[in-house]
Protein backbone atom coordinates (compact mmCIF):
# COMPACT_ATOMS: atom_id res chain seq x y z
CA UNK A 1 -135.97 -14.33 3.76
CA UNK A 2 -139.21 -14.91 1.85
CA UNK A 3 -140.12 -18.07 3.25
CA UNK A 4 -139.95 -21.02 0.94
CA UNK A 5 -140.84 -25.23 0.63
CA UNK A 6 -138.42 -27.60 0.71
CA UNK A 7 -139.48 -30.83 -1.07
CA UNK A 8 -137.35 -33.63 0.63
CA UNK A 9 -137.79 -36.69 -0.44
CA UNK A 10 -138.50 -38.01 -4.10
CA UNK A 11 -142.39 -38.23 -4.96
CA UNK A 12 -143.42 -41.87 -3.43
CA UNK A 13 -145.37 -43.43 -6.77
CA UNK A 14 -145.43 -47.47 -5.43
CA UNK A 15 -148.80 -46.60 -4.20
CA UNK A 16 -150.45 -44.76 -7.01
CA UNK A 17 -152.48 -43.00 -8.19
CA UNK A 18 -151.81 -42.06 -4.63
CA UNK A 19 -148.89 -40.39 -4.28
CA UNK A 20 -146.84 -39.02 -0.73
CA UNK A 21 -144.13 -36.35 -0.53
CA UNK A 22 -142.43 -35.19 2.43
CA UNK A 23 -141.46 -31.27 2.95
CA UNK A 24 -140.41 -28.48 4.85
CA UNK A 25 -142.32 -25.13 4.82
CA UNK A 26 -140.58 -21.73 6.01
CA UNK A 27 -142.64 -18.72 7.07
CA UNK A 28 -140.64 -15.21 6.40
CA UNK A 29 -137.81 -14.87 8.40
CA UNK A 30 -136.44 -18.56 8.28
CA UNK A 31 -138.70 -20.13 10.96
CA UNK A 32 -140.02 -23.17 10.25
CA UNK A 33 -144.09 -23.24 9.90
CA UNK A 34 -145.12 -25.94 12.74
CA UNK A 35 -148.69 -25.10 12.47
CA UNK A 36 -149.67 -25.69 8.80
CA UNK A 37 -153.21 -26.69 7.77
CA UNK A 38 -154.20 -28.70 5.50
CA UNK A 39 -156.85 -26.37 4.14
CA UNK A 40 -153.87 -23.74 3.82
CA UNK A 41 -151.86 -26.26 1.24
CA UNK A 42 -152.34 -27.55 -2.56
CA UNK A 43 -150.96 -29.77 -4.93
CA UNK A 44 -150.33 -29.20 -8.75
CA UNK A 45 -149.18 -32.04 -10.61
CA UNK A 46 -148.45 -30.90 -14.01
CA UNK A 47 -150.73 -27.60 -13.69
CA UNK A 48 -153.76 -29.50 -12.23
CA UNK A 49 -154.78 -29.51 -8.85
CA UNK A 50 -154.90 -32.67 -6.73
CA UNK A 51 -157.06 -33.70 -4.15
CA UNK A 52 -155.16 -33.93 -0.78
CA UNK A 53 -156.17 -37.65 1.08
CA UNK A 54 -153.21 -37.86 3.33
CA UNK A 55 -151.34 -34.92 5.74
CA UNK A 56 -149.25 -35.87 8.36
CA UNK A 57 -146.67 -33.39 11.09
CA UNK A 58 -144.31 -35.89 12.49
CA UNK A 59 -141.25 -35.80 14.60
CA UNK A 60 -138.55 -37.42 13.73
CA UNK A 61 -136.61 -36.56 16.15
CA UNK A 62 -133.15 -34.74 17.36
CA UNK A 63 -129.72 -35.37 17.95
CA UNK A 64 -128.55 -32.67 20.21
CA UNK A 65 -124.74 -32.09 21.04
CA UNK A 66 -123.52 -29.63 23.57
CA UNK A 67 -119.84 -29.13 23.07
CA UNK A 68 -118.33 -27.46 26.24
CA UNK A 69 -114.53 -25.50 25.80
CA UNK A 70 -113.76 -25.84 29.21
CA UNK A 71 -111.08 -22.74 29.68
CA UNK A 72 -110.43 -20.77 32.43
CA UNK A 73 -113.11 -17.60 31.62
CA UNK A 74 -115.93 -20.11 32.18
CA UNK A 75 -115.20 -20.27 35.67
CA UNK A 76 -115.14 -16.59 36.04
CA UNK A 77 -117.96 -15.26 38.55
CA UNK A 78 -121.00 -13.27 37.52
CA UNK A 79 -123.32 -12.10 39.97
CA UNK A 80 -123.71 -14.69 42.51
CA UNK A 81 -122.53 -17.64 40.23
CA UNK A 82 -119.84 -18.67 37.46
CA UNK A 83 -120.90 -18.09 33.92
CA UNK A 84 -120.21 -22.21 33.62
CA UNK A 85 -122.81 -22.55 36.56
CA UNK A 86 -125.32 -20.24 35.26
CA UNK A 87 -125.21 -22.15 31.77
CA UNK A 88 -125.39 -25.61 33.01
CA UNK A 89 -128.45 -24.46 35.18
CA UNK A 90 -130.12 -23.23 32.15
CA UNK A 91 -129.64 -26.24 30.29
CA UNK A 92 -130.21 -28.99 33.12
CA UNK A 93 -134.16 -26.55 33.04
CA UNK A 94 -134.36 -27.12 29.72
CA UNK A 95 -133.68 -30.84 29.36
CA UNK A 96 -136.43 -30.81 32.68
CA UNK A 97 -138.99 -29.12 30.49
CA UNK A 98 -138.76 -31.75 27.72
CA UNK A 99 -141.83 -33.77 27.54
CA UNK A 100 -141.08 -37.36 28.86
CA UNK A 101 -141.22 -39.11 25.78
CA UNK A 102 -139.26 -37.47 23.55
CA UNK A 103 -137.84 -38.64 20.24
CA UNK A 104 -134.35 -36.69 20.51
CA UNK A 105 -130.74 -38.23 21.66
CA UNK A 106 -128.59 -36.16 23.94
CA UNK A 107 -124.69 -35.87 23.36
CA UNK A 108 -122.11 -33.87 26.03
CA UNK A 109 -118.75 -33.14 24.91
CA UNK A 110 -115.64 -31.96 26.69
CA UNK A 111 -111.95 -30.84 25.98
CA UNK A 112 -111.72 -34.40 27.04
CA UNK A 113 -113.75 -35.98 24.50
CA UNK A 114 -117.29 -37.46 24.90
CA UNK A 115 -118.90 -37.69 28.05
CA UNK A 116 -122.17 -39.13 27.23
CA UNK A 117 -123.48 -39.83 23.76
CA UNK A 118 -126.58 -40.67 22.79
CA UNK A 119 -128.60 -40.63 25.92
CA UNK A 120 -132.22 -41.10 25.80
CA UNK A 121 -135.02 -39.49 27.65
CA UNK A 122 -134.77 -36.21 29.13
CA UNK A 123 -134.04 -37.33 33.09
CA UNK A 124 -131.13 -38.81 31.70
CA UNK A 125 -130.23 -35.36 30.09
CA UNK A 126 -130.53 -33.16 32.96
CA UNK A 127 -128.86 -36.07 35.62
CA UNK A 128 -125.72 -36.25 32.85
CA UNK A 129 -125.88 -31.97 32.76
CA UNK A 130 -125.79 -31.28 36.40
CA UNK A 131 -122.99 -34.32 37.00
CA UNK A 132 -120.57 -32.77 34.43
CA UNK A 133 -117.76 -30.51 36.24
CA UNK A 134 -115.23 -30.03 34.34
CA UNK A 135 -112.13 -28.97 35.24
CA UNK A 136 -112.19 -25.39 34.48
CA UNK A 137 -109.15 -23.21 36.46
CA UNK A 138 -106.73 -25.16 34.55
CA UNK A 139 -108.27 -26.20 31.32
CA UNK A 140 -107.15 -25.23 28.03
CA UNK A 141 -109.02 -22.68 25.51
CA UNK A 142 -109.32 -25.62 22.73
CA UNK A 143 -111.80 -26.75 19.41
CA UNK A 144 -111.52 -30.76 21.16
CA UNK A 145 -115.29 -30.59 22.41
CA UNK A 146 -116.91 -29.40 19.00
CA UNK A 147 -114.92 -31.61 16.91
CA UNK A 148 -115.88 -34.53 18.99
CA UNK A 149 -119.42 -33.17 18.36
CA UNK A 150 -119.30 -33.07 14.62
CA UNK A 151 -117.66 -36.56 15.20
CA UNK A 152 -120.81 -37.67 16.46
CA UNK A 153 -123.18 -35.86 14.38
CA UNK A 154 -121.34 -37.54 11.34
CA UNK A 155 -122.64 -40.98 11.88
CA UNK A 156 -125.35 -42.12 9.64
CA UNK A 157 -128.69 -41.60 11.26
CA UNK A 158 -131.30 -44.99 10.80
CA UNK A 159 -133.84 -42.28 9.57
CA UNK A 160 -133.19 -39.76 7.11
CA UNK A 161 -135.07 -36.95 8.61
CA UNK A 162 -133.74 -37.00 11.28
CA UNK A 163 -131.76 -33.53 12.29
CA UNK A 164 -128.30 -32.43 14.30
CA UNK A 165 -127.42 -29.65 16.28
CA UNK A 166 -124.61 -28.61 18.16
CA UNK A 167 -124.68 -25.42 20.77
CA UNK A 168 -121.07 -24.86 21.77
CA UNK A 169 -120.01 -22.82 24.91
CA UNK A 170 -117.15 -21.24 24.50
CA UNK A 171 -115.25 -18.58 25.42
CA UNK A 172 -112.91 -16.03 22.54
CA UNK A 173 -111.17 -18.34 20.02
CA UNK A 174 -107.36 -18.33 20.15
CA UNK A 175 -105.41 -16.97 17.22
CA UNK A 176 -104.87 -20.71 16.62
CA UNK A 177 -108.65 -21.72 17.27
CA UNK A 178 -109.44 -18.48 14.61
CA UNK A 179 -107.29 -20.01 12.02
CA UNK A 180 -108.85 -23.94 12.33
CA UNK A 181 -113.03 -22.62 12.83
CA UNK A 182 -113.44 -22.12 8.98
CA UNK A 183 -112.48 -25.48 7.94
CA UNK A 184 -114.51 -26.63 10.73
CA UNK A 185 -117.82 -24.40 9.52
CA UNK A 186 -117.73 -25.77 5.78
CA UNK A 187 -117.33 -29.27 7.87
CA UNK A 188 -120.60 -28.73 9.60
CA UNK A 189 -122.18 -27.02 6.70
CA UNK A 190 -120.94 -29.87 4.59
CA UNK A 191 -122.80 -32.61 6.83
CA UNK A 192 -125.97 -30.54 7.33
CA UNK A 193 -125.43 -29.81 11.05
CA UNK A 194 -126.52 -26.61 12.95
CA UNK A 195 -123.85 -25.19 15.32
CA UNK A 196 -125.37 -22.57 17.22
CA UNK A 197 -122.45 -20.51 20.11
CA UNK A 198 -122.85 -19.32 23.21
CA UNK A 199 -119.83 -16.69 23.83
CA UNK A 200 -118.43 -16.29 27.01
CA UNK A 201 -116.93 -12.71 26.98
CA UNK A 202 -117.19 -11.75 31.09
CA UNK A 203 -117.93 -7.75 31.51
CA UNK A 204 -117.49 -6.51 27.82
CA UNK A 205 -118.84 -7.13 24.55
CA UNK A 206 -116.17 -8.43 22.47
CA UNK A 207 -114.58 -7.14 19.49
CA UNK A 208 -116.34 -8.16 15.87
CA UNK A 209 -113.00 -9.45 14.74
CA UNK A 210 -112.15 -11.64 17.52
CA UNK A 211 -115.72 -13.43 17.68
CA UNK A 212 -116.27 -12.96 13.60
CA UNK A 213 -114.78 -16.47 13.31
CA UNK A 214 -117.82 -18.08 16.08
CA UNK A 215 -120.27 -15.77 13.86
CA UNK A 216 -119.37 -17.39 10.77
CA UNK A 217 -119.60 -21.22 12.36
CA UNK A 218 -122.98 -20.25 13.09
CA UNK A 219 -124.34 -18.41 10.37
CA UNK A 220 -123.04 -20.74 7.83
CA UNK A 221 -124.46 -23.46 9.30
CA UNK A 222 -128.26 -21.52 10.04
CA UNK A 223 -127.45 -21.35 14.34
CA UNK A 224 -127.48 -18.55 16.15
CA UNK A 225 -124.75 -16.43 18.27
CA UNK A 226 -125.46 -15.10 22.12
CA UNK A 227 -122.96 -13.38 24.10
CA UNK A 228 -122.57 -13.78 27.46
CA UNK A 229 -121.02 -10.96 28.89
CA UNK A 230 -122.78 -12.12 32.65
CA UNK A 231 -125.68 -14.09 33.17
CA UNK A 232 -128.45 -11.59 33.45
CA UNK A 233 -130.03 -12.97 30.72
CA UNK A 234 -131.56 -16.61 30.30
CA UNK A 235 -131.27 -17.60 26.50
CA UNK A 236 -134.41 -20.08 25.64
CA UNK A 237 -132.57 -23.31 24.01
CA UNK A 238 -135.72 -24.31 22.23
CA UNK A 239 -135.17 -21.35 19.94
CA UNK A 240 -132.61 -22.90 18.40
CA UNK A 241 -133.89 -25.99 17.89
CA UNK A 242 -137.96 -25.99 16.91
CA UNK A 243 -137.35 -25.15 13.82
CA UNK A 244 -135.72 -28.35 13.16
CA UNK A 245 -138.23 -30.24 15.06
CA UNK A 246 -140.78 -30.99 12.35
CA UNK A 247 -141.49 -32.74 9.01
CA UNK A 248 -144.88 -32.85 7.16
CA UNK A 249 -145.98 -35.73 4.66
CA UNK A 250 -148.51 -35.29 2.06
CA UNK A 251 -150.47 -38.17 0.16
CA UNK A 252 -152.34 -36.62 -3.17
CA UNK A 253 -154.40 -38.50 -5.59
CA UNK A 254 -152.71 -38.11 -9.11
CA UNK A 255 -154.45 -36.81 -11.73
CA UNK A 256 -152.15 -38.37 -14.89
CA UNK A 257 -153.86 -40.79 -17.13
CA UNK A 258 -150.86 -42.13 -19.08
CA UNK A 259 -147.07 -42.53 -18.03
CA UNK A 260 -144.18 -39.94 -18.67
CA UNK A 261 -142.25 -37.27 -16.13
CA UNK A 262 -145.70 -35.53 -14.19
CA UNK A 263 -144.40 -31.81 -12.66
CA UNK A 264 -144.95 -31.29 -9.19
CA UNK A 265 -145.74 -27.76 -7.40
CA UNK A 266 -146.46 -27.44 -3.73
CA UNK A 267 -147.94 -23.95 -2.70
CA UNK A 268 -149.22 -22.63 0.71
CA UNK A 269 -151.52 -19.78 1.57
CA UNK A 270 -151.14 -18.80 5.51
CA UNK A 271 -152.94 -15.43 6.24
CA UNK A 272 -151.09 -12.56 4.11
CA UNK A 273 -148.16 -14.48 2.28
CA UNK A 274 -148.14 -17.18 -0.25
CA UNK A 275 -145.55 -19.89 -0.56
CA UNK A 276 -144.46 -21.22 -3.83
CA UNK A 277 -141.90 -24.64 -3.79
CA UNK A 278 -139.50 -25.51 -6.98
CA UNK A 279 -141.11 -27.56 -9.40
CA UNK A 280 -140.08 -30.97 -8.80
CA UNK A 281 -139.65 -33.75 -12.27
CA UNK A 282 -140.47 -36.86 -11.52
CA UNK A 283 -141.60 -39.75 -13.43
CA UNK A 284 -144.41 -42.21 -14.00
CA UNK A 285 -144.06 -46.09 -15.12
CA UNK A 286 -147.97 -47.27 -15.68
CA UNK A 287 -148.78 -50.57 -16.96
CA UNK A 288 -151.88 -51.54 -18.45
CA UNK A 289 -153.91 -53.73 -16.65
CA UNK A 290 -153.94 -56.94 -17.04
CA UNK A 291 -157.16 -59.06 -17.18
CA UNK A 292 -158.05 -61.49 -14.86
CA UNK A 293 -161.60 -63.56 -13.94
CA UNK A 294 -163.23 -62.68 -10.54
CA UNK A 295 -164.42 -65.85 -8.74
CA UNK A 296 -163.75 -68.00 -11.77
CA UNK A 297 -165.06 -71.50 -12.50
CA UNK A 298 -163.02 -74.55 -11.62
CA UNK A 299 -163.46 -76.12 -15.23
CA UNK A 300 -166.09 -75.12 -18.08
CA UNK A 301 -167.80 -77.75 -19.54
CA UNK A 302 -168.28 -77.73 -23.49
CA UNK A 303 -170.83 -79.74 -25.92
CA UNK A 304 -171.10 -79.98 -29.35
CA UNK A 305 -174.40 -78.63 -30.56
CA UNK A 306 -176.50 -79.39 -33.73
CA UNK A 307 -178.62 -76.02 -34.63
CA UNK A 308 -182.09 -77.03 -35.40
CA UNK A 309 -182.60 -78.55 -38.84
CA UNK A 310 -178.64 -78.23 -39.05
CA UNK A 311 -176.42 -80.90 -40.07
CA UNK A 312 -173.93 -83.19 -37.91
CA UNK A 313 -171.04 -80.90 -40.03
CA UNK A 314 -173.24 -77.46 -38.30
CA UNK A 315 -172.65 -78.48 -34.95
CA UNK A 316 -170.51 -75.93 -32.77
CA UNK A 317 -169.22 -76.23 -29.57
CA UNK A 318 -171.23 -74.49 -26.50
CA UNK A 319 -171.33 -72.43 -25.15
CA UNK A 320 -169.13 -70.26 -26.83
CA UNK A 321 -165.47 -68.81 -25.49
C-alpha cells in the first residue's frame, strides 16, 4: 500500500468562494496519517492552487462492539489464568486508559445476545467488561455474538463520519460456523464495518485452513487477526482502532471566476512520500450580483428646473436618476 486520500464528502460550495471538503489521508502501509500539517497539504481546483483558510482534525467518534463466542476453549487455563480472564483483563485496561471524555459508544455481545449497547464513557466500559461472566464450561461454539454485533453496527449513525468496529473473541470456527463466516464478511464489508479476531487456539498454532475463514472476516473488512495460543502476549486494542479515529476538514478559497464543473485535487507532501487523491468533479452555480443601495434615502425629492435663458418647455427634472 502506497498510501492514498480519500475525499469523503461532496465539495461544500453554500459558502463560496470558500469552499470545505472533508478527507482521509493514508501514510504507506494503510495507517491512517493523524498528524498532518497544514503546511504539508494543497489544493488544486482545476490546476490552480488555492489558498488554504480553514483545517480542522476532528473526532467523530467510535462505535466499538466486542462480540464474545463464549465456548468451552475460552475457559481453558493458561499460565495462572483462563484465556477468557486474561482477555477481559486486557480490555477492562484498555477501556481504563480511555481519556474521560471520549466521543466513542461501547457495545458487548454474547452467545446470548446483547449485553450492553451503546454505553457511554469509558467507566461505564470497563464496570460492564469486568461484570460480564459468561457461562463458558457449557456454552456453545456459535456466530450469535458477532451477528448481534453487525446488528448493531447496522443502525444509521446521526453523523456520517462516524466509524464501527467489531473485535470478536473466538475460538476455531465449526465446520458449520466455516460455511456461514463468508456471507457474514461481505455483510460487514457491505456496511463498512471493521471486524478485527482474536483466536483462541490454547497450546498450538492452528492450521491455515481451519482459521482461513476468521482471516478472511478480517482482511476483507481492513481488521486484523491475533492468535492466542496462551496469554503471554498483551495485544494493544488501540491498534486496531486509531486509524479510524480521525477525520480532517479543509476550507479553500476558490479560484473560479465563472460557473461550470471546477476539478478538485488534494495532494500531501510528509517527509519522503507524496500523496496524490482522485480528482474529484464537482460543480459551480454563480449568480450575478444583484444591485442594491447601501444606506439608501427614504424618498428623493425631484424639481423641475428651467436652464438659464431656457424656456418653460427646457425645464428637466432634478436632479437626475
Amino acid at each position: 500500500d502506497d498510501g492514498r486520500i480519500d475525499i469523503i464528502s461532496a465539495p461544500q460550495t453554500d459558502g463560496f468562494p470558500l469552499i470545505r471538503i472533508f478527507f482521509e489521508p493514508y501514510g504507506p502501509g494503510g495507517a491512517l496519517i493523524s498528524d498532518l500539517q497544514v503546511q504539508e497539504l494543497q489544493v488544486l481546483e482545476s490546476g490552480h492552487g488555492c489558498a488554504i483558510e480553514e483545517f480542522n482534525r476532528y473526532q467523530p467518534g467510535l462505535q466499538i462492539a466486542v462480540a464474545v463466542n463464549g465456548a468451552p476453549d475460552l475457559n481453558r487455563n493458561t499460565g495462572e489464568t483462563t484465556f477468557f480472564l486474561g482477555m477481559q483483563g486486557i480490555l477492562a485496561g484498555w477501556a481504563q486508559q480511555q481519556p474521560a471524555d471520549s466521543p466513542d459508544d461501547f457495545t458487548l455481545a454474547s452467545n446470548s445476545g446483547l449485553v450492553v449497547s451503546h454505553l457511554k464513557g469509558p467507566a461505564q466500559w470497563a464496570a460492564a467488561i469486568n461484570a460480564f461472566q459468561p457461562e463458558l464450561t457449557a456454552g456453545s461454539n456459535s456466530l450469535q455474538s458477532l451477528i448481534s454485533a453487525l446488528d448493531i453496527a447496522a443502525d444509521t449513525t446521526a453523523n456520517p463520519f462516524v466509524k464501527r468496529a467489531i473485535l470478536f473473541i473466538t475460538p476455531l470456527p465449526s465446520a458449520e460456523m466455516k460455511n456461514a463466516l463468508p456471507n457474514l464478511s461481505a455483510r460487514a464489508a457491505q456496511l463498512g464495518v471493521q471486524v478485527s479476531v482474536w483466536l483462541v487456539s490454547p497450546g498450538r498454532t492452528p492450521d491455515a485452513v481451519d482459521s482461513e475463514p476468521l482471516s478472511q472476516l478480517a482482511g476483507m473488512t481492513g481488521g486484523s487477526i491475533h492468535i492466542f495460543t496462551d496469554m503471554a502476549t498483551v495485544t494493544d486494542f488501540n491498534a486496531d482502532l486509531d486509524h479510524l479515529r480521525y477525520v480532517y476538514q479543509v476550507g479553500y478559497r476558490s479560484q473560479a471566476a465563472e460557473a461550470g464543473e471546477q476539478k478538485l485535487v488534494l495532494s500531501i507532501q510528509k517527509g519522503d512520500y507524496r500523496l496524490v487523491s482522485q480528482e474529484i468533479p464537482y460543480t459551480l452555480n454563480l449568480q450575478a450580483p444583484k444591485p442594491i443601495f447601501i444606506d439608501p434615502p427614504s424618498q428623493v425629492n425631484r424639481e423641475w428646473v428651467i436652464p438659464e435663458k431656457g424656456r418653460q418647455a427646457d425645464a428637466v427634472l432634478m436632479p437626475p436618476i
